[in-house]
Protein backbone atom coordinates (compact mmCIF):
# COMPACT_ATOMS: atom_id res chain seq x y z
CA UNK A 1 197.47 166.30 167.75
CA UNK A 2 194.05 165.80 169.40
CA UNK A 3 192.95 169.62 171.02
CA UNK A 4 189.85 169.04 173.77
CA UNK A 5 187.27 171.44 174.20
CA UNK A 6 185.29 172.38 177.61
CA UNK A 7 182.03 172.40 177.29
CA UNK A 8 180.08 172.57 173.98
CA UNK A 9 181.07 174.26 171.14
CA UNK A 10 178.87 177.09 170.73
CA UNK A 11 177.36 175.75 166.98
CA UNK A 12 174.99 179.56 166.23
CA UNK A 13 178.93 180.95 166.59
CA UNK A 14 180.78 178.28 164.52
CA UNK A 15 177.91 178.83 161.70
CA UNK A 16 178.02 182.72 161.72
CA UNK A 17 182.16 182.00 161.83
CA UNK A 18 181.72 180.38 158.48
CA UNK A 19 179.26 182.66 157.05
CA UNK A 20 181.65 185.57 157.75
CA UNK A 21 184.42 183.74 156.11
CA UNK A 22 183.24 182.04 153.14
CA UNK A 23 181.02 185.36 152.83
CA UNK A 24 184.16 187.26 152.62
CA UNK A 25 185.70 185.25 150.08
CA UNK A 26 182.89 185.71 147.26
CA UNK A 27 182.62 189.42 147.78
CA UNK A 28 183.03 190.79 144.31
CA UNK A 29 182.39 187.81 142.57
CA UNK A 30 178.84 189.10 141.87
CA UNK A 31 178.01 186.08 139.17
CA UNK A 32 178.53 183.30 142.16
CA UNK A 33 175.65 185.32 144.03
CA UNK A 34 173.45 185.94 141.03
CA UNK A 35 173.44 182.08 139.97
CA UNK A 36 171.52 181.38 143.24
CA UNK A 37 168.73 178.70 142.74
CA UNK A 38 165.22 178.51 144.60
CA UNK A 39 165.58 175.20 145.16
CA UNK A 40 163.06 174.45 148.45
CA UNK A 41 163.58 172.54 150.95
CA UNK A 42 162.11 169.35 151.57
CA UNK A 43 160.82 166.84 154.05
CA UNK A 44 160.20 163.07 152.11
CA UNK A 45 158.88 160.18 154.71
CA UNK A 46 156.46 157.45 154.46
CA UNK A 47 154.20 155.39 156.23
CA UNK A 48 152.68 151.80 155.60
CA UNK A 49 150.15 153.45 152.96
CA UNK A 50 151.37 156.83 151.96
CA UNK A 51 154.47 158.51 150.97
CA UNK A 52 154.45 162.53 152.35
CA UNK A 53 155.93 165.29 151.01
CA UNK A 54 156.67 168.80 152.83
CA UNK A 55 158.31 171.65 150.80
CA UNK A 56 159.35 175.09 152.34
CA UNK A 57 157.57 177.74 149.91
CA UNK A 58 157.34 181.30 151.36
CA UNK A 59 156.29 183.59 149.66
CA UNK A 60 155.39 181.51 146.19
CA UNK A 61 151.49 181.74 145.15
CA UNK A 62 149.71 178.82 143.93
CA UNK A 63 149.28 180.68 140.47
CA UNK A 64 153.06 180.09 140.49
CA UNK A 65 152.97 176.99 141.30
CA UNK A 66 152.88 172.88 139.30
CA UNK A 67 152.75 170.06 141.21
CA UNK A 68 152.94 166.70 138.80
CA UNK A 69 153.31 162.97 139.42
CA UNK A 70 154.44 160.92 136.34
CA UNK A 71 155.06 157.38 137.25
CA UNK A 72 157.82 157.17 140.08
CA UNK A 73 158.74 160.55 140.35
CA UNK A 74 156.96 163.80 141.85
CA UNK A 75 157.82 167.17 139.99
CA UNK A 76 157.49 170.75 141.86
CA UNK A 77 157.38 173.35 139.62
CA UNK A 78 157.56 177.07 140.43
CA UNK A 79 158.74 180.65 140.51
CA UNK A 80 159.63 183.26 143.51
CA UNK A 81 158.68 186.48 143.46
CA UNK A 82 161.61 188.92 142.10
CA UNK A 83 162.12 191.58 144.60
CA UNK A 84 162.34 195.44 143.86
CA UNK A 85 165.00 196.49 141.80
CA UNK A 86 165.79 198.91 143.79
CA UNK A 87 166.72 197.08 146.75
CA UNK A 88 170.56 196.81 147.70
CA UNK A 89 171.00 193.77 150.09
CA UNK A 90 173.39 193.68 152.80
CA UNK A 91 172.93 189.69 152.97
CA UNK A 92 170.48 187.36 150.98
CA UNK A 93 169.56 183.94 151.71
CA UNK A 94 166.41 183.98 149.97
CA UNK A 95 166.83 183.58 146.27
CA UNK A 96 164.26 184.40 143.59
CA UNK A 97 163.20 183.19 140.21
CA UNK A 98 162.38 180.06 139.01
CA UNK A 99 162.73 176.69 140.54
CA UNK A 100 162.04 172.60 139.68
CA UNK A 101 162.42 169.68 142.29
CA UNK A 102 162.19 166.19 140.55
CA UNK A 103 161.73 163.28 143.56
CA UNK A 104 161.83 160.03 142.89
CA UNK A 105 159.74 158.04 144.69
CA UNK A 106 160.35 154.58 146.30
CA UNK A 107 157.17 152.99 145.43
CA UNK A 108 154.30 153.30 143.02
CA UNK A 109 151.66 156.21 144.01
CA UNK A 110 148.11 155.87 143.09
CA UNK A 111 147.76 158.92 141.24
CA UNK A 112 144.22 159.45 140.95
CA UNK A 113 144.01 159.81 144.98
CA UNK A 114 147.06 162.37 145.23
CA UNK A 115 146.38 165.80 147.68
CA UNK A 116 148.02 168.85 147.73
CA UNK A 117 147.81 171.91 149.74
CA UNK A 118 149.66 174.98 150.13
CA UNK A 119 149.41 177.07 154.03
CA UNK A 120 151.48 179.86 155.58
CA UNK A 121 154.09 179.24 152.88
CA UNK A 122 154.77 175.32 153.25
CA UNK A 123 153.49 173.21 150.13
CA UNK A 124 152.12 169.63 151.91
CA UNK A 125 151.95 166.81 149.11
CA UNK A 126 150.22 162.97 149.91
CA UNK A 127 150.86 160.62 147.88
CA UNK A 128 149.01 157.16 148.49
CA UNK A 129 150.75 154.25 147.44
CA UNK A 130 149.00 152.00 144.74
CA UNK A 131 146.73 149.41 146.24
CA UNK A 132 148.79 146.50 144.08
CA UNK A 133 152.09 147.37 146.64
CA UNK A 134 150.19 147.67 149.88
CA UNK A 135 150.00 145.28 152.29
CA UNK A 136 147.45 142.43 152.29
CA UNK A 137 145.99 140.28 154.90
CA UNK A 138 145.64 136.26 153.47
CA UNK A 139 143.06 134.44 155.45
CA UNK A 140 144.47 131.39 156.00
CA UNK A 141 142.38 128.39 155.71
CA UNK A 142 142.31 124.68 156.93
């Protein structure tokens, strides 16, 4: 049976829908909540000589933070700040502790050359590609 909607589907209401559900049906299961990773979230895209990284870190210092490239595969290293102990959420999205993000890369990164910075909470890696896999204009010759 095929049901047709009117209109679009409102998707903030769908998504707080779900929330309340799935929400509901954890309550009391306090381990499931406390096993919450800090994984960040990430933006990976390349162009024709670098590959770019973006990763979402509020509220993570740069004393708290690694950043290594070994071979084909970027590491992020790192820890969020525990909040107060004394704090009794009524929702939390934001999870704490410690967190690792292993990338593997699609091509191989000059190392020497790599950039990092860390603004208003978002962690921007560049990665230039070794010069051996970049493109290379042949003059051609009669």
């Amino acid at each position: 049976m095929m049901i047709r909607l009117k209109g679009a589907i409102p998707t903030t209401r769908i998504c707080n829908e779900f929330d309340r559900l799935f929400g509901d049906l954890v309550t009391g299961c306090g381990s499931i909540l406390e096993d919450k990773v800090a994984t960040p979230a990430l933006n990976v895209w390349q162009d024709e000589t670098s590959v770019f990284v973006e990763a979402e870190l509020p509220g993570v210092s740069m004393d708290n933070l690694e950043v290594l490239v070994l071979d084909n595969e970027l590491t992020i290293k790192g820890q969020r700040p525990d909040v107060a102990e004394d704090i009794s959420f009524l929702k939390q999205e934001c999870p704490t502790g410690e967190f690792v993000r292993v990338i593997q890369l699609p091509i191989e990164i000059d190392t020497e050359s790599v950039k990092a910075t860390l603004n208003n909470g978002v962690l921007k890696i560049v990665l230039p590609k070794a010069k051996q896999v970049l493109p290379r204009s042949i003059n051609v010759q009669s």
